[in-house]
PDB file of N, CA and C in Angstrom:
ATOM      1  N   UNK A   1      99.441  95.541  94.246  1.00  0.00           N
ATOM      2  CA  UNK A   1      99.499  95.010  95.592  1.00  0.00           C
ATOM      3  C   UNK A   1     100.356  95.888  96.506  1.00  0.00           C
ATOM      4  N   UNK A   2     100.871  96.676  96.149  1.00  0.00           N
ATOM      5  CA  UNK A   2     102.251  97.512  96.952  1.00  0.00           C
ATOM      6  C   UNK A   2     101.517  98.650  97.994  1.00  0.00           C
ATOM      7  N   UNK A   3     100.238  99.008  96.746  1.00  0.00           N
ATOM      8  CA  UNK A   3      99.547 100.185  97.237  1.00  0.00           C
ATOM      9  C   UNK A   3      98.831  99.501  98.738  1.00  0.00           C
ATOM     10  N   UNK A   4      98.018  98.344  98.902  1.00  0.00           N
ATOM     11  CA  UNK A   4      97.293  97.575  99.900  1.00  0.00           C
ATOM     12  C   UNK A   4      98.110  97.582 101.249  1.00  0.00           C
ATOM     13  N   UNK A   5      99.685  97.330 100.680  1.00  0.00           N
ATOM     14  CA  UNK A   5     100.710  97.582 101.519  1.00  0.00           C
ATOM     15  C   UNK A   5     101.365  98.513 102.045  1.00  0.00           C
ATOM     16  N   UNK A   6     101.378  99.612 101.421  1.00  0.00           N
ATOM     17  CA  UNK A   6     101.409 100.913 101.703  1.00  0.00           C
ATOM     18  C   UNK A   6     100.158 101.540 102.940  1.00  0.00           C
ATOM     19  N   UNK A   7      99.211 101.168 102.299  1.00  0.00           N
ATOM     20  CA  UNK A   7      97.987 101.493 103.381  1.00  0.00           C
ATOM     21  C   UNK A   7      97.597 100.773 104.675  1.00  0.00           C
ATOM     22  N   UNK A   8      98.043  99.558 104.534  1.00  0.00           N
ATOM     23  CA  UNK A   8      98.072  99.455 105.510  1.00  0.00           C
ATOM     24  C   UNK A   8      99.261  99.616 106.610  1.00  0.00           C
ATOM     25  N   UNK A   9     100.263  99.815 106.246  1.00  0.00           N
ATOM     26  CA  UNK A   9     101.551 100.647 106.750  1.00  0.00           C
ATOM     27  C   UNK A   9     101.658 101.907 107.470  1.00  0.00           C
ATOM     28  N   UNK A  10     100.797 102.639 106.634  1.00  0.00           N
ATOM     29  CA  UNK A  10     100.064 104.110 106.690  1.00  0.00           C
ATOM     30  C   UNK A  10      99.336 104.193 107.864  1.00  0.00           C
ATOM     31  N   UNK A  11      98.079 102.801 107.854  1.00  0.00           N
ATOM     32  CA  UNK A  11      97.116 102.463 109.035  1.00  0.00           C
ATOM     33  C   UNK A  11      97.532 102.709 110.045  1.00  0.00           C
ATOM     34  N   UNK A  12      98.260 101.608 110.191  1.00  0.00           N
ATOM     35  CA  UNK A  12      99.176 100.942 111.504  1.00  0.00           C
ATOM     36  C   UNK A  12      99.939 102.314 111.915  1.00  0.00           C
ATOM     37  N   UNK A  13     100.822 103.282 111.357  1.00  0.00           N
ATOM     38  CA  UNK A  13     101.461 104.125 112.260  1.00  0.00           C
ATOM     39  C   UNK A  13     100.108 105.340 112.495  1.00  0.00           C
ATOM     40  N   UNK A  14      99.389 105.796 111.995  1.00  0.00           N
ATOM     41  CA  UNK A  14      98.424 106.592 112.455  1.00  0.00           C
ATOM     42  C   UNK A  14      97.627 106.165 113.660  1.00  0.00           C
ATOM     43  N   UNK A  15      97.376 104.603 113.455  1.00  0.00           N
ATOM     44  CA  UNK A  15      96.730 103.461 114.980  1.00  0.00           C
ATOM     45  C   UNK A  15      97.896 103.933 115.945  1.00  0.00           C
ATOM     46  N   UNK A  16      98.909 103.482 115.477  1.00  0.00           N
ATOM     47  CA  UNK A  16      99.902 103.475 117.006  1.00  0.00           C
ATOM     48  C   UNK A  16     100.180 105.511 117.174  1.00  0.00           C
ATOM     49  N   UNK A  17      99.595 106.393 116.567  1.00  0.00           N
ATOM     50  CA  UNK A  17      99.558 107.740 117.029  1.00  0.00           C
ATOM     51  C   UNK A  17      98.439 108.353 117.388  1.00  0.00           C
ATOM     52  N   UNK A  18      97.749 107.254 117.889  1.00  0.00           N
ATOM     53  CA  UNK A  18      96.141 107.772 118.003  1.00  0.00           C
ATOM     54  C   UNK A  18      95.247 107.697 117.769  1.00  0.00           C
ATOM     55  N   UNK A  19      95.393 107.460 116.212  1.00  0.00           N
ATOM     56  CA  UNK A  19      93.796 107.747 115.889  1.00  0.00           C
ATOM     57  C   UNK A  19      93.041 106.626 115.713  1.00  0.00           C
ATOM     58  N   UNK A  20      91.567 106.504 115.524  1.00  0.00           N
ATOM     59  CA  UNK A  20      90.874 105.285 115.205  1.00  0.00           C
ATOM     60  C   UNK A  20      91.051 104.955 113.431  1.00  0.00           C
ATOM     61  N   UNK A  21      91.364 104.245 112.812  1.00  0.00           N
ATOM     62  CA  UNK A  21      91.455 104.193 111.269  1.00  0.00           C
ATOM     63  C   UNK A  21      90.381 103.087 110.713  1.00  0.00           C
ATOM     64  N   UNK A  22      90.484 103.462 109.411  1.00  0.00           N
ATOM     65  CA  UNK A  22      89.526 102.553 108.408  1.00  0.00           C
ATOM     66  C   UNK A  22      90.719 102.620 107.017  1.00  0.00           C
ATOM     67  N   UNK A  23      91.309 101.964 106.798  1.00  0.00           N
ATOM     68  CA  UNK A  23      92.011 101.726 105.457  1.00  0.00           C
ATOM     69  C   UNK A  23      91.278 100.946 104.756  1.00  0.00           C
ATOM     70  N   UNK A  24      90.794 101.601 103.339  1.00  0.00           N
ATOM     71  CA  UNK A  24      90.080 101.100 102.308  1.00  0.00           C
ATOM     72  C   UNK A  24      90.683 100.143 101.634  1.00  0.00           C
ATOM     73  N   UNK A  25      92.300 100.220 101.431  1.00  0.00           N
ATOM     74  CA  UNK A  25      92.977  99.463 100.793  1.00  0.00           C
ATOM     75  C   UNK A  25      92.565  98.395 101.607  1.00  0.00           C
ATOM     76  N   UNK A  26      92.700  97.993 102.697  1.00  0.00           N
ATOM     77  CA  UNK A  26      92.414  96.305 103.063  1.00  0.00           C
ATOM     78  C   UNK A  26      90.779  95.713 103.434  1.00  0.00           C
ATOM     79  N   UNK A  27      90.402  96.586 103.055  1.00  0.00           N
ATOM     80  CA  UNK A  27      88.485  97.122 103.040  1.00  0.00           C
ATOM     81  C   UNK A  27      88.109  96.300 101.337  1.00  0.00           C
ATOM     82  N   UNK A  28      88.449  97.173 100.275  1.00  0.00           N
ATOM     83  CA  UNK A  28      87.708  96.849  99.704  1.00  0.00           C
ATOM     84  C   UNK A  28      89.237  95.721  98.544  1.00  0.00           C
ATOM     85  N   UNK A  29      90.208  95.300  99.177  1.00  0.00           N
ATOM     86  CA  UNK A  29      91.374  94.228  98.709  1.00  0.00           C
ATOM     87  C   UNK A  29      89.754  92.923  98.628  1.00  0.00           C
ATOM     88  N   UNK A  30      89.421  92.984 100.186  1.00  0.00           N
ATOM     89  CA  UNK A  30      89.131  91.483 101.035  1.00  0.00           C
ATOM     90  C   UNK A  30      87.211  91.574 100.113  1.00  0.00           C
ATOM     91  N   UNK A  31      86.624  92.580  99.668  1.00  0.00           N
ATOM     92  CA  UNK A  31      85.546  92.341  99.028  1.00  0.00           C
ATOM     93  C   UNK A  31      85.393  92.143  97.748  1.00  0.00           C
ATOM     94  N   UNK A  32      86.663  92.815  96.963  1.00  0.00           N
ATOM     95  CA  UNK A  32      87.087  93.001  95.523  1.00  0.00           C
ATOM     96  C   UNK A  32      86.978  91.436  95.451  1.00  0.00           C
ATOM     97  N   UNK A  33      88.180  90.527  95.785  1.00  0.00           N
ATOM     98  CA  UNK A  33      88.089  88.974  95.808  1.00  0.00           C
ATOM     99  C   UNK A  33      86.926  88.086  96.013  1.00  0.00           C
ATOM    100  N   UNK A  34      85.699  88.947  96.521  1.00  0.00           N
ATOM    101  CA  UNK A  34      84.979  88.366  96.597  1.00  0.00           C
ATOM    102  C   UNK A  34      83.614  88.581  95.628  1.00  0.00           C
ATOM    103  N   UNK A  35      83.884  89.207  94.660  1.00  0.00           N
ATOM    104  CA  UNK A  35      83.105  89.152  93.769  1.00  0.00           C
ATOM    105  C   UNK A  35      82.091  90.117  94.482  1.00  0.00           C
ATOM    106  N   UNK A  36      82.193  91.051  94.592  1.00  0.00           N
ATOM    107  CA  UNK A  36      81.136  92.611  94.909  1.00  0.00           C
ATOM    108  C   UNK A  36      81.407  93.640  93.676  1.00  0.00           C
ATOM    109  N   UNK A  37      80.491  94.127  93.259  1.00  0.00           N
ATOM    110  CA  UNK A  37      80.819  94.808  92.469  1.00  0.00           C
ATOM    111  C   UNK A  37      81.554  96.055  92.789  1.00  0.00           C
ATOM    112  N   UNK A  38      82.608  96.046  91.304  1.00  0.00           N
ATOM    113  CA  UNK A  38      83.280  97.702  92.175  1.00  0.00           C
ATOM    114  C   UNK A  38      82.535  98.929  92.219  1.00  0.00           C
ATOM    115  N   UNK A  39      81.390  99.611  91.615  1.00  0.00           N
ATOM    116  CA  UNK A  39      80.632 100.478  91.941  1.00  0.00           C
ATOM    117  C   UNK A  39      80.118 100.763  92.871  1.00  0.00           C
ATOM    118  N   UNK A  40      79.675  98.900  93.752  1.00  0.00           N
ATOM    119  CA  UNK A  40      79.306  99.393  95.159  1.00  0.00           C
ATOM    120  C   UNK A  40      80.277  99.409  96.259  1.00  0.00           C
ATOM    121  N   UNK A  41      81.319  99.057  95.735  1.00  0.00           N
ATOM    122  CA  UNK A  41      82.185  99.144  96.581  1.00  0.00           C
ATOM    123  C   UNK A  41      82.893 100.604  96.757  1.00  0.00           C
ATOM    124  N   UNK A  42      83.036 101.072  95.732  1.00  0.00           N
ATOM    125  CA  UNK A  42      82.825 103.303  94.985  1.00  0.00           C
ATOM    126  C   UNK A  42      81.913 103.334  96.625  1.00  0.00           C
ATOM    127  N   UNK A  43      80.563 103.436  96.242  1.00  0.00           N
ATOM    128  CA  UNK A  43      80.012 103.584  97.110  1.00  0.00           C
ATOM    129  C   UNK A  43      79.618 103.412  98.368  1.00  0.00           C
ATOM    130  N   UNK A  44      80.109 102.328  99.014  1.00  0.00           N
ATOM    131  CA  UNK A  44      80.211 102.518 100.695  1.00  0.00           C
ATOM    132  C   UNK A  44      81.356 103.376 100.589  1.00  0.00           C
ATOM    133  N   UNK A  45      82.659 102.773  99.914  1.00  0.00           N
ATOM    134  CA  UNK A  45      83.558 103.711 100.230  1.00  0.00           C
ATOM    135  C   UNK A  45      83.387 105.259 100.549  1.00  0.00           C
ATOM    136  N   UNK A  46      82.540 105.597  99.924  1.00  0.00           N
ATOM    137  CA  UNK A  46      82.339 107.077  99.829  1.00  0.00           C
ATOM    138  C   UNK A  46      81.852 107.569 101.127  1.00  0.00           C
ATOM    139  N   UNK A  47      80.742 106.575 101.591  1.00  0.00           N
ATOM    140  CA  UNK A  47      79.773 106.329 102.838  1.00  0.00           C
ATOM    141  C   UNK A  47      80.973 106.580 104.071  1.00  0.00           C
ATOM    142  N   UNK A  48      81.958 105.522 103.986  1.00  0.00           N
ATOM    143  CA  UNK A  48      82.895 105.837 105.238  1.00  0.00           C
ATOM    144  C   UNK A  48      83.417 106.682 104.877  1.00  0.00           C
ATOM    145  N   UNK A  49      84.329 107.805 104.484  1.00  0.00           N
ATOM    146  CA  UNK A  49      84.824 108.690 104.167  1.00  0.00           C
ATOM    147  C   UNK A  49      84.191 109.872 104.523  1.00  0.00           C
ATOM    148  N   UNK A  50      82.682 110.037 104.534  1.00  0.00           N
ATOM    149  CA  UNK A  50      81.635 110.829 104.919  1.00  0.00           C
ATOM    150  C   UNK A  50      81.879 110.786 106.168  1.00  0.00           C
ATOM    151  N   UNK A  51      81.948 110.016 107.160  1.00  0.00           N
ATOM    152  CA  UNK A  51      82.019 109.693 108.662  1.00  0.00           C
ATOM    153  C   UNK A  51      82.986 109.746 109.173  1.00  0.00           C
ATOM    154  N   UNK A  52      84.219 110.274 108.550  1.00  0.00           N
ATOM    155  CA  UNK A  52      85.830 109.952 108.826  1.00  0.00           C
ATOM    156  C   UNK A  52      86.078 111.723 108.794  1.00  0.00           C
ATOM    157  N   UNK A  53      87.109 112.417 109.824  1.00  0.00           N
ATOM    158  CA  UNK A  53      87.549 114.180 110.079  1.00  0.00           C
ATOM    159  C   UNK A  53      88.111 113.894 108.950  1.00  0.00           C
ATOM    160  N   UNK A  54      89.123 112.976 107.972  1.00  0.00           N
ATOM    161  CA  UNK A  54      90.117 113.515 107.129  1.00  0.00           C
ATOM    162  C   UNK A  54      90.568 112.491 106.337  1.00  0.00           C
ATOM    163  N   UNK A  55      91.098 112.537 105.343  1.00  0.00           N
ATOM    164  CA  UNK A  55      91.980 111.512 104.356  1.00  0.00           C
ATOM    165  C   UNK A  55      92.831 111.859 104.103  1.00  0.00           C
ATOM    166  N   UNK A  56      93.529 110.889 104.335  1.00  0.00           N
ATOM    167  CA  UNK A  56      95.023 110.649 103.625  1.00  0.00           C
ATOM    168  C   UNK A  56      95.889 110.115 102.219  1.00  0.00           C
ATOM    169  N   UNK A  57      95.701 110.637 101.143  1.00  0.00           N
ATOM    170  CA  UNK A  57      96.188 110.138  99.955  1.00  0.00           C
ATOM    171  C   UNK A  57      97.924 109.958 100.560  1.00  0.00           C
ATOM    172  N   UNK A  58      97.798 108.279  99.507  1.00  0.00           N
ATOM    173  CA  UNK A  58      99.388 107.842  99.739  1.00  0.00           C
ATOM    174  C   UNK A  58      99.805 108.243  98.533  1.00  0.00           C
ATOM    175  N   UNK A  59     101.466 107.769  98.460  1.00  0.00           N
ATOM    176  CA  UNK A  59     102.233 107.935  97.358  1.00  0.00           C
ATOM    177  C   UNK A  59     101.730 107.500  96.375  1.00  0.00           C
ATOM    178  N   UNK A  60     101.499 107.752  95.032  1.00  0.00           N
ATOM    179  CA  UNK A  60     101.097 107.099  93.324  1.00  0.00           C
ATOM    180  C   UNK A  60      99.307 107.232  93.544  1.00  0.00           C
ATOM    181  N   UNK A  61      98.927 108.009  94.204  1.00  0.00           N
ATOM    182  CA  UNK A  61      97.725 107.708  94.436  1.00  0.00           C
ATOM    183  C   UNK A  61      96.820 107.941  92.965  1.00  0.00           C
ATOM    184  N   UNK A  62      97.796 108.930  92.277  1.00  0.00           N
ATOM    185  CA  UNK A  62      97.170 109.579  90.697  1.00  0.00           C
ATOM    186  C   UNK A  62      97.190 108.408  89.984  1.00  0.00           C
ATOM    187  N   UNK A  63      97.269 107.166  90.301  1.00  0.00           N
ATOM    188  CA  UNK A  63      97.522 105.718  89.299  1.00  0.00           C
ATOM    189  C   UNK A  63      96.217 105.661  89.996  1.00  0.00           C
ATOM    190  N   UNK A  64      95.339 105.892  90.647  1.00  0.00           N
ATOM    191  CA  UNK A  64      94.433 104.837  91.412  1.00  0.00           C
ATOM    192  C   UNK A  64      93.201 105.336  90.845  1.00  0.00           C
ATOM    193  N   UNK A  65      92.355 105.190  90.152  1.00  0.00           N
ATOM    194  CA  UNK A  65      91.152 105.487  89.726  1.00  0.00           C
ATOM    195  C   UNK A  65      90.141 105.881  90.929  1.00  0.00           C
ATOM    196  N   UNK A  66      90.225 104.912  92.129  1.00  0.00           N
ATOM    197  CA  UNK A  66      89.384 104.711  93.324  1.00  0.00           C
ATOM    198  C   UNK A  66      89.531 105.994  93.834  1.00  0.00           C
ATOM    199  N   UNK A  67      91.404 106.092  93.915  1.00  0.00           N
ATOM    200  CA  UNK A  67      91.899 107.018  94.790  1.00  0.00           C
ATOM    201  C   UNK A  67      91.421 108.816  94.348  1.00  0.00           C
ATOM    202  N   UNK A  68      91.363 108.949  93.250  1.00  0.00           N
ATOM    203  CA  UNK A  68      90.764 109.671  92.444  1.00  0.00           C
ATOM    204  C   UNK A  68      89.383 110.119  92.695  1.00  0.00           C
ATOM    205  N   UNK A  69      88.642 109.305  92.202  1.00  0.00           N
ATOM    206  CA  UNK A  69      86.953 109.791  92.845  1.00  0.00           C
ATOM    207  C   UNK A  69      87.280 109.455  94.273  1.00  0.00           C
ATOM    208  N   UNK A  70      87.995 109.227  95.303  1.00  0.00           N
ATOM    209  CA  UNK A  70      87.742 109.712  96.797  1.00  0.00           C
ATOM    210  C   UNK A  70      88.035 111.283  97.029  1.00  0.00           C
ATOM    211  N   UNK A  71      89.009 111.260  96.373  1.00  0.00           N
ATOM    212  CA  UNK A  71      89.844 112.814  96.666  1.00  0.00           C
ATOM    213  C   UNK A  71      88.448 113.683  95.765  1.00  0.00           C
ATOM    214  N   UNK A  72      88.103 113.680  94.380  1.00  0.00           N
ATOM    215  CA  UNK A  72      86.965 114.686  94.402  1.00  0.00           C
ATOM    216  C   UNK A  72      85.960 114.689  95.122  1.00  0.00           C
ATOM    217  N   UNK A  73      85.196 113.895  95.627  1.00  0.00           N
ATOM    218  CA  UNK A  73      84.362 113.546  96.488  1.00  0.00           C
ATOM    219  C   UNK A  73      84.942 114.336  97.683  1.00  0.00           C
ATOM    220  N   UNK A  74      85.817 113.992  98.594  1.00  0.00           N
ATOM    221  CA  UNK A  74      86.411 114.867  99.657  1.00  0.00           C
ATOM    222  C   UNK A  74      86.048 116.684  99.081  1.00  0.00           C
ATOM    223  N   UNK A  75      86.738 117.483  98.035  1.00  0.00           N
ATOM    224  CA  UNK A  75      87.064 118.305  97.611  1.00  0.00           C
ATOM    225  C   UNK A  75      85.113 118.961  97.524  1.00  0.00           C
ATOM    226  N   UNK A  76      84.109 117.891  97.074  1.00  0.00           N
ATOM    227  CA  UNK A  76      83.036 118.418  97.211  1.00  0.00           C
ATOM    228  C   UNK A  76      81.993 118.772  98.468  1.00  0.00           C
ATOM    229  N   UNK A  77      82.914 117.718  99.005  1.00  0.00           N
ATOM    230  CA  UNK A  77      82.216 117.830 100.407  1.00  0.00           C
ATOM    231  C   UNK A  77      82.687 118.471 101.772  1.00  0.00           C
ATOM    232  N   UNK A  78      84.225 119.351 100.870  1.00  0.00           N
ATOM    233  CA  UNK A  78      85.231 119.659 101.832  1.00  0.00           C
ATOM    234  C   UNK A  78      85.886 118.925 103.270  1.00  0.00           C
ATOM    235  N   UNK A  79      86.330 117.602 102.797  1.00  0.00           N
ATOM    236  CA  UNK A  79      86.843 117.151 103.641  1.00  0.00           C
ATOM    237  C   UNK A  79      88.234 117.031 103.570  1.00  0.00           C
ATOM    238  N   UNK A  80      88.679 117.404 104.551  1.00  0.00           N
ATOM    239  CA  UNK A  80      90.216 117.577 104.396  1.00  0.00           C
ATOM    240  C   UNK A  80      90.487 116.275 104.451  1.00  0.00           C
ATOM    241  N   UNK A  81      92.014 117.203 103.641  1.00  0.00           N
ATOM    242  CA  UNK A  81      92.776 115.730 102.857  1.00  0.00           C
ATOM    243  C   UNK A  81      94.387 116.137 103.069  1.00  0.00           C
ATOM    244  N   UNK A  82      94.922 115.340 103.291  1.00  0.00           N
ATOM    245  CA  UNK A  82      96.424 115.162 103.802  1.00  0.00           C
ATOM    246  C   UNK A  82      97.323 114.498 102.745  1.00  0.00           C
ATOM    247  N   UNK A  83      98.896 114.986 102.508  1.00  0.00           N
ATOM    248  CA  UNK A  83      99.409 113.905 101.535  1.00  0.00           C
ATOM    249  C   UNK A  83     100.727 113.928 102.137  1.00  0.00           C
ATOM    250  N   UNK A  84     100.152 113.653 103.330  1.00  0.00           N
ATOM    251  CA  UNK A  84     101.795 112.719 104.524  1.00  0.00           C
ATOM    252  C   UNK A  84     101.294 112.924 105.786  1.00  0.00           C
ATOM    253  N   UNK A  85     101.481 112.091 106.520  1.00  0.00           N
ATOM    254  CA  UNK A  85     100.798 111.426 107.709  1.00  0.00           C
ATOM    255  C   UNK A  85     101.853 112.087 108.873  1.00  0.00           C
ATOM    256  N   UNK A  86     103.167 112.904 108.186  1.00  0.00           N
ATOM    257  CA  UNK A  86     103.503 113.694 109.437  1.00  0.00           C
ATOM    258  C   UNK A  86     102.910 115.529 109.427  1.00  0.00           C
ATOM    259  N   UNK A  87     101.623 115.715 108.716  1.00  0.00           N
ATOM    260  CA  UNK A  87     100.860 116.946 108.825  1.00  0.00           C
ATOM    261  C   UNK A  87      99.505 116.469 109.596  1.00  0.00           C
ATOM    262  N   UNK A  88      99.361 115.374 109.171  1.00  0.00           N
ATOM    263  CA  UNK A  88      98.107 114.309 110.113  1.00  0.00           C
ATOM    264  C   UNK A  88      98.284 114.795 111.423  1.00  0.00           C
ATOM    265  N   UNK A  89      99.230 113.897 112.196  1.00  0.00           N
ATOM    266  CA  UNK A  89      99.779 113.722 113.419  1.00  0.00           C
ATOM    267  C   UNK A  89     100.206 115.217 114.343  1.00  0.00           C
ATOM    268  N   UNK A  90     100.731 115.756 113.734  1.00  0.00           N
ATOM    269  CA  UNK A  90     100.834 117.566 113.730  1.00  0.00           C
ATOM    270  C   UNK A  90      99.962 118.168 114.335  1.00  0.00           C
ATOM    271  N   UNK A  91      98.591 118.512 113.162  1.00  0.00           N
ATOM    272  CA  UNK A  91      97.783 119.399 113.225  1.00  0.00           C
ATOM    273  C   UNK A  91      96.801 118.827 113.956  1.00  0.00           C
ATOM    274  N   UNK A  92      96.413 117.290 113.796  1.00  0.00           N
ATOM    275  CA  UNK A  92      95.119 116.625 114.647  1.00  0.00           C
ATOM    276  C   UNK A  92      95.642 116.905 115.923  1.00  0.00           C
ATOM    277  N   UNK A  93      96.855 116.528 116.356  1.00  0.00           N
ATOM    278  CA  UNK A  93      96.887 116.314 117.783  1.00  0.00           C
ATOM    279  C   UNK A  93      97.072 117.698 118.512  1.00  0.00           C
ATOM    280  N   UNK A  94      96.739 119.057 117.540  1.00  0.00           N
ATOM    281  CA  UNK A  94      97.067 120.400 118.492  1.00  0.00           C
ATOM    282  C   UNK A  94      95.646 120.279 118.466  1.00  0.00           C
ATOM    283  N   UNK A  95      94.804 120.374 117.565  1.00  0.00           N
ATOM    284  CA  UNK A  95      93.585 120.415 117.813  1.00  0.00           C
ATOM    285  C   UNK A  95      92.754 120.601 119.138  1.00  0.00           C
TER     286      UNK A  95
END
């Protein structure tokens, strides 16, 4: 549960620096409970991530199985990936 909290923590200061966000952690928390399977839930995930400039892996993310196949998935599809939200804020906003 720490991680859900983390992300959305993460959310919220990237929202209040700009950007538009999608945090998976409170994405697929609210479908997991609802009895969806996690494979398809793998898979939209993947779907938004496709549509998103960049990701952000949080802290312990190497515990996260999910977090894991997002980051190879990124790496195949070359989507940049960030691991602290003050290189985010940085580099997006010289852009």
């Amino acid at each position: 549960m720490i991680n859900v909290w983390r992300g959305r923590c993460t959310a919220v200061k990237l929202w209040k620096a700009g950007f538009a966000v999608i945090c998976p952690h409170l994405n697929s928390f609210a479908i997991t409970i609802s009895g969806v399977d996690e494979d398809e839930i793998v898979s939209k995930d993947l779907e938004i991530i496709n549509r998103c400039d960049f990701v952000v892996l949080l802290k312990g993310y190497e515990k996260s199985e999910g977090a894991k196949i997002e980051l190879n998935y990124c790496r195949r599809v070359f989507k940049r990936v960030y691991r602290t939200i003050n290189g985010v804020i940085v580099c997006e906003k010289e852009s």
